[in-house]
C-alpha atoms as a PDB file:
ATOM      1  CA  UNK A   1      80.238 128.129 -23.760  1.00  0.00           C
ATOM      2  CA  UNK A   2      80.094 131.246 -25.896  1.00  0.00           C
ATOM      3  CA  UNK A   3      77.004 133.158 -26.213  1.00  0.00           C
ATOM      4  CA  UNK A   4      76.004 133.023 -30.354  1.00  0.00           C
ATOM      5  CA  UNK A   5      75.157 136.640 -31.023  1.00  0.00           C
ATOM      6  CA  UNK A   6      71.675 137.642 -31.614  1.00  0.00           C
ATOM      7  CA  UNK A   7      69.875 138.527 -34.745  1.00  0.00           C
ATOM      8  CA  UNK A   8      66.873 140.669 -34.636  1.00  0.00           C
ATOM      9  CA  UNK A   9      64.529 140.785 -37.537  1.00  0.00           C
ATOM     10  CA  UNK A  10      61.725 143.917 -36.650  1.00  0.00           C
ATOM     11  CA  UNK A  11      58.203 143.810 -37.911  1.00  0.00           C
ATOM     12  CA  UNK A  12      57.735 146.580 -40.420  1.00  0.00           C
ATOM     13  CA  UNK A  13      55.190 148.214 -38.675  1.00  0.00           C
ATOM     14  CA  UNK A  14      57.019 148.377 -35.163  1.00  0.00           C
ATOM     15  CA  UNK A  15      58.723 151.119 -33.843  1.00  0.00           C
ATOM     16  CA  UNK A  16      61.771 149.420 -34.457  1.00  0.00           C
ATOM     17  CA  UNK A  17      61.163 148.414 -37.999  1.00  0.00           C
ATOM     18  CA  UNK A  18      59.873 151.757 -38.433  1.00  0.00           C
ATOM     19  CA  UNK A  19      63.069 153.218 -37.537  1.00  0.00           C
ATOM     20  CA  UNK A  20      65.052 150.843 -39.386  1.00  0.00           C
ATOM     21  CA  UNK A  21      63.169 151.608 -42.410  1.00  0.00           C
ATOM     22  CA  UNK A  22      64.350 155.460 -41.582  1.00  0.00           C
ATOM     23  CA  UNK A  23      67.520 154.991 -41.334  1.00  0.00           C
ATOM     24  CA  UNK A  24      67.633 153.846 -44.800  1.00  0.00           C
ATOM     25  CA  UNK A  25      65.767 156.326 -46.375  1.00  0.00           C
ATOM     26  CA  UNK A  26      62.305 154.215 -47.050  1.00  0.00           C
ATOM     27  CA  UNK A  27      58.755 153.725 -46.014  1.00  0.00           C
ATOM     28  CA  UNK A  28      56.765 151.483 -45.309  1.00  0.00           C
ATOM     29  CA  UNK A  29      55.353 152.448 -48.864  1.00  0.00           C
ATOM     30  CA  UNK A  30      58.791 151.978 -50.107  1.00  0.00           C
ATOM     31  CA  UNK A  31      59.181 148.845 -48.636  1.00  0.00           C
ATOM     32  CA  UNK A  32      56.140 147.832 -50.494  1.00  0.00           C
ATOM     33  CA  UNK A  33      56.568 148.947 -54.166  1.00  0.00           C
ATOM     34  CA  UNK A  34      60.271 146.980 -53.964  1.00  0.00           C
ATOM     35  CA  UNK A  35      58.856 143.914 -52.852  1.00  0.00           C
ATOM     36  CA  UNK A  36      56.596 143.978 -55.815  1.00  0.00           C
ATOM     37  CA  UNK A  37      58.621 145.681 -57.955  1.00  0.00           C
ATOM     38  CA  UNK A  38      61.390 142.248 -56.808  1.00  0.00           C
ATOM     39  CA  UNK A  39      57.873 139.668 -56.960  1.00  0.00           C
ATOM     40  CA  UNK A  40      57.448 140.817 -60.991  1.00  0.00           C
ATOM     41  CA  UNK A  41      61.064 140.962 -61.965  1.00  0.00           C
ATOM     42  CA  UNK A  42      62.464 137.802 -59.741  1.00  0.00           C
ATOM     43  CA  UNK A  43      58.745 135.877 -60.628  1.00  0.00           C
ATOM     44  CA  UNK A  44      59.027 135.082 -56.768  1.00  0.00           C
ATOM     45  CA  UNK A  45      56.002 135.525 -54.534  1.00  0.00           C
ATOM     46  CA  UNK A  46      56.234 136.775 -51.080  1.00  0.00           C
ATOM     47  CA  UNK A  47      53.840 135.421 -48.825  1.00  0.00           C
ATOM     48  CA  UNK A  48      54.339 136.734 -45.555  1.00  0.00           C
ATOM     49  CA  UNK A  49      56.359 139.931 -45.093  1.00  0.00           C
ATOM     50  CA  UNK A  50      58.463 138.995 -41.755  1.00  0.00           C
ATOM     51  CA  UNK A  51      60.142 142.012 -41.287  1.00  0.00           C
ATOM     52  CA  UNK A  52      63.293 144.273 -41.606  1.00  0.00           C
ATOM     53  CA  UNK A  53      66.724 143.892 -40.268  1.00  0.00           C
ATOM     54  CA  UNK A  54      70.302 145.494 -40.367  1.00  0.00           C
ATOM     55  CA  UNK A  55      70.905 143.595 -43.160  1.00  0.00           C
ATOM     56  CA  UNK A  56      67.464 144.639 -45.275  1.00  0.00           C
ATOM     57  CA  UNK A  57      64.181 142.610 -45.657  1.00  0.00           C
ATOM     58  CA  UNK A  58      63.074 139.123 -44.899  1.00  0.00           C
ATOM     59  CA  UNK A  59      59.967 137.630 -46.078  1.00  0.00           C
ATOM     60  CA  UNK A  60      58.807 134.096 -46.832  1.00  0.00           C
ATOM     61  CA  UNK A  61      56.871 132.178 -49.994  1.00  0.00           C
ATOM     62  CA  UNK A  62      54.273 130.640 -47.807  1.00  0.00           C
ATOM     63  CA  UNK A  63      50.985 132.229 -47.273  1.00  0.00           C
ATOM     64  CA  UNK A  64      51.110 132.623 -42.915  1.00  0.00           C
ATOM     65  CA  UNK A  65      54.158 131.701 -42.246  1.00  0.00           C
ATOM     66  CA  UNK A  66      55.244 131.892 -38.457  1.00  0.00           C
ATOM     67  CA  UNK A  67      58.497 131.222 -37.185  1.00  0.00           C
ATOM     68  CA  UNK A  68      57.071 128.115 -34.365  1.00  0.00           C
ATOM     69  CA  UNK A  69      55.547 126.072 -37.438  1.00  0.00           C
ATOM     70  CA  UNK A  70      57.928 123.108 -37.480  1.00  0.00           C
ATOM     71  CA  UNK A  71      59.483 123.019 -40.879  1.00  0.00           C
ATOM     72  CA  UNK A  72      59.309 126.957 -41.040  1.00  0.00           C
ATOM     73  CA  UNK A  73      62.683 126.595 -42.287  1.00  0.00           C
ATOM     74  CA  UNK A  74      62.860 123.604 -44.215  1.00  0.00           C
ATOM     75  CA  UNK A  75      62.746 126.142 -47.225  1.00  0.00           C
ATOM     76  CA  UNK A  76      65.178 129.443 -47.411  1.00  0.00           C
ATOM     77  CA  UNK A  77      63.286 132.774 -46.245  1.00  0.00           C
ATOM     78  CA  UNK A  78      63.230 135.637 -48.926  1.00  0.00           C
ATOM     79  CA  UNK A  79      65.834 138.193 -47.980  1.00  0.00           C
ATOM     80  CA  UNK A  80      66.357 141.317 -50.328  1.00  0.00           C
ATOM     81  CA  UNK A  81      69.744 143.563 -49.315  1.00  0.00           C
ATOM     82  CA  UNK A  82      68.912 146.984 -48.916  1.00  0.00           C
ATOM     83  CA  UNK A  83      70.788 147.938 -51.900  1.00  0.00           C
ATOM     84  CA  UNK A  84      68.709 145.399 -53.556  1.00  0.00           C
ATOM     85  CA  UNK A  85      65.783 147.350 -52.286  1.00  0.00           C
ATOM     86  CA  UNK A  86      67.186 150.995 -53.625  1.00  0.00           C
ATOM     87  CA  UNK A  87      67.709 149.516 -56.696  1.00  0.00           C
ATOM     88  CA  UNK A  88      64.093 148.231 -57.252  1.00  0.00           C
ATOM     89  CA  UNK A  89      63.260 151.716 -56.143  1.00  0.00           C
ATOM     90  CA  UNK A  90      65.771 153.556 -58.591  1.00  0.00           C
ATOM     91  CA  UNK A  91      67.596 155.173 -56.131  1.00  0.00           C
ATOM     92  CA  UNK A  92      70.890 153.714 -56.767  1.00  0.00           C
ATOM     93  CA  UNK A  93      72.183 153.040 -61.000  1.00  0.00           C
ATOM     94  CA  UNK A  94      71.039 149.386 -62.315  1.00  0.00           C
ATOM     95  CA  UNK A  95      73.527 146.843 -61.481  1.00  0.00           C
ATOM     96  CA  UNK A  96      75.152 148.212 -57.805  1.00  0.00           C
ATOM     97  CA  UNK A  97      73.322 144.966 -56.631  1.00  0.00           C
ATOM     98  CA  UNK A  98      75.130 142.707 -58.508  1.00  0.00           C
ATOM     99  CA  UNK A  99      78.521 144.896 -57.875  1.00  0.00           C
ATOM    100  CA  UNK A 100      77.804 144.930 -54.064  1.00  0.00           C
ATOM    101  CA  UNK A 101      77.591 140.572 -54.295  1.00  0.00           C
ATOM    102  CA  UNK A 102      80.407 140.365 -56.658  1.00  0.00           C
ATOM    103  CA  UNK A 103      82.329 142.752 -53.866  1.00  0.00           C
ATOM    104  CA  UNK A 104      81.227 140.162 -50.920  1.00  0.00           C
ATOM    105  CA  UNK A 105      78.220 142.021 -49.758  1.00  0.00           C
ATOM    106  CA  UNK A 106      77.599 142.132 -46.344  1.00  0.00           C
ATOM    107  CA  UNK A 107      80.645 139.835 -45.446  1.00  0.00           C
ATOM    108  CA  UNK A 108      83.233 141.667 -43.475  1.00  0.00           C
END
Protein backbone atom coordinates (compact mmCIF):
# COMPACT_ATOMS: atom_id res chain seq x y z
CA UNK A 1 0.00 0.00 0.00
CA UNK A 2 1.34 3.44 -0.81
CA UNK A 3 2.48 5.68 1.84
CA UNK A 4 -0.05 9.10 1.59
CA UNK A 5 2.47 11.90 1.82
CA UNK A 6 2.67 13.96 4.86
CA UNK A 7 1.48 17.41 5.56
CA UNK A 8 3.05 19.42 8.22
CA UNK A 9 1.31 22.43 9.59
CA UNK A 10 4.15 24.34 12.19
CA UNK A 11 3.05 26.30 15.18
CA UNK A 12 3.87 29.93 14.61
CA UNK A 13 5.99 30.26 17.37
CA UNK A 14 8.25 27.09 16.64
CA UNK A 15 11.39 27.10 15.12
CA UNK A 16 9.91 25.71 12.22
CA UNK A 17 7.03 28.07 11.87
CA UNK A 18 9.43 30.66 12.62
CA UNK A 19 11.40 29.83 9.69
CA UNK A 20 8.57 29.34 7.51
CA UNK A 21 7.34 32.67 8.34
CA UNK A 22 11.07 33.83 7.06
CA UNK A 23 11.09 32.43 4.17
CA UNK A 24 8.21 34.43 3.16
CA UNK A 25 9.20 37.60 4.22
CA UNK A 26 6.79 37.97 7.53
CA UNK A 27 6.68 37.95 11.26
CA UNK A 28 5.06 36.75 13.59
CA UNK A 29 3.73 40.46 13.79
CA UNK A 30 2.94 40.13 10.21
CA UNK A 31 1.22 37.12 10.59
CA UNK A 32 -0.91 38.89 13.04
CA UNK A 33 -2.03 42.23 11.45
CA UNK A 34 -3.22 39.86 8.19
CA UNK A 35 -5.23 37.71 10.18
CA UNK A 36 -7.04 40.71 11.45
CA UNK A 37 -6.68 42.71 8.72
CA UNK A 38 -8.62 39.07 6.78
CA UNK A 39 -11.12 38.79 10.35
CA UNK A 40 -12.48 42.68 9.45
CA UNK A 41 -12.61 42.43 5.72
CA UNK A 42 -13.83 38.52 5.36
CA UNK A 43 -16.23 39.24 8.84
CA UNK A 44 -14.68 35.73 9.78
CA UNK A 45 -13.31 35.16 13.27
CA UNK A 46 -10.32 33.12 13.93
CA UNK A 47 -10.36 31.33 17.00
CA UNK A 48 -7.40 29.39 17.35
CA UNK A 49 -4.34 30.23 15.23
CA UNK A 50 -3.05 26.50 14.31
CA UNK A 51 -0.17 27.32 12.54
CA UNK A 52 1.78 27.90 9.21
CA UNK A 53 2.51 25.62 6.38
CA UNK A 54 4.07 25.53 2.79
CA UNK A 55 0.98 26.44 1.59
CA UNK A 56 0.36 29.69 4.14
CA UNK A 57 -1.80 29.83 7.36
CA UNK A 58 -4.33 27.62 8.99
CA UNK A 59 -6.48 28.62 11.75
CA UNK A 60 -9.91 27.57 13.00
CA UNK A 61 -13.43 29.51 14.12
CA UNK A 62 -13.68 27.74 17.38
CA UNK A 63 -12.35 29.20 20.50
CA UNK A 64 -9.56 26.02 21.62
CA UNK A 65 -9.68 24.07 19.01
CA UNK A 66 -7.30 20.93 19.07
CA UNK A 67 -6.86 18.60 16.42
CA UNK A 68 -7.94 15.10 18.92
CA UNK A 69 -11.48 16.79 19.68
CA UNK A 70 -13.74 14.45 17.71
CA UNK A 71 -15.60 16.56 15.25
CA UNK A 72 -12.47 18.94 14.96
CA UNK A 73 -13.18 18.69 11.42
CA UNK A 74 -16.71 18.45 11.00
CA UNK A 75 -16.33 22.24 9.97
CA UNK A 76 -13.52 23.50 7.26
CA UNK A 77 -10.29 25.03 9.05
CA UNK A 78 -9.45 28.73 8.03
CA UNK A 79 -6.60 28.65 5.56
CA UNK A 80 -5.31 32.06 4.05
CA UNK A 81 -2.61 31.52 0.90
CA UNK A 82 0.36 33.38 1.45
CA UNK A 83 -0.38 35.66 -1.30
CA UNK A 84 -3.58 36.14 0.45
CA UNK A 85 -1.51 37.12 3.40
CA UNK A 86 0.85 39.78 1.30
CA UNK A 87 -2.05 41.17 0.06
CA UNK A 88 -3.72 41.96 3.46
CA UNK A 89 -0.31 43.31 4.22
CA UNK A 90 0.04 45.48 0.93
CA UNK A 91 2.91 43.94 -0.26
CA UNK A 92 1.63 42.63 -3.42
CA UNK A 93 -1.21 45.13 -5.82
CA UNK A 94 -5.05 44.44 -4.74
CA UNK A 95 -6.46 41.63 -6.60
CA UNK A 96 -3.12 39.07 -7.21
CA UNK A 97 -5.28 36.89 -4.79
CA UNK A 98 -8.04 36.53 -6.82
CA UNK A 99 -5.60 36.26 -10.09
CA UNK A 100 -3.49 33.55 -8.29
CA UNK A 101 -7.21 31.35 -7.71
CA UNK A 102 -8.48 32.22 -11.06
CA UNK A 103 -4.78 30.82 -12.31
CA UNK A 104 -5.34 27.43 -10.13
CA UNK A 105 -3.41 28.47 -7.13
CA UNK A 106 -1.45 26.08 -5.55
CA UNK A 107 -2.57 23.19 -7.95
CA UNK A 108 0.26 21.92 -10.02
Amino acid sequence: MAKKPQYTVHLIDSPAGQVTLASRGLTTRDLARAIAEFQKRENVRVGTLIGVSRDGFFGSTREGWRPDQPDAFAEPLVNIPWVQLLELLDRVPDGTTGEFLKSGGNQH
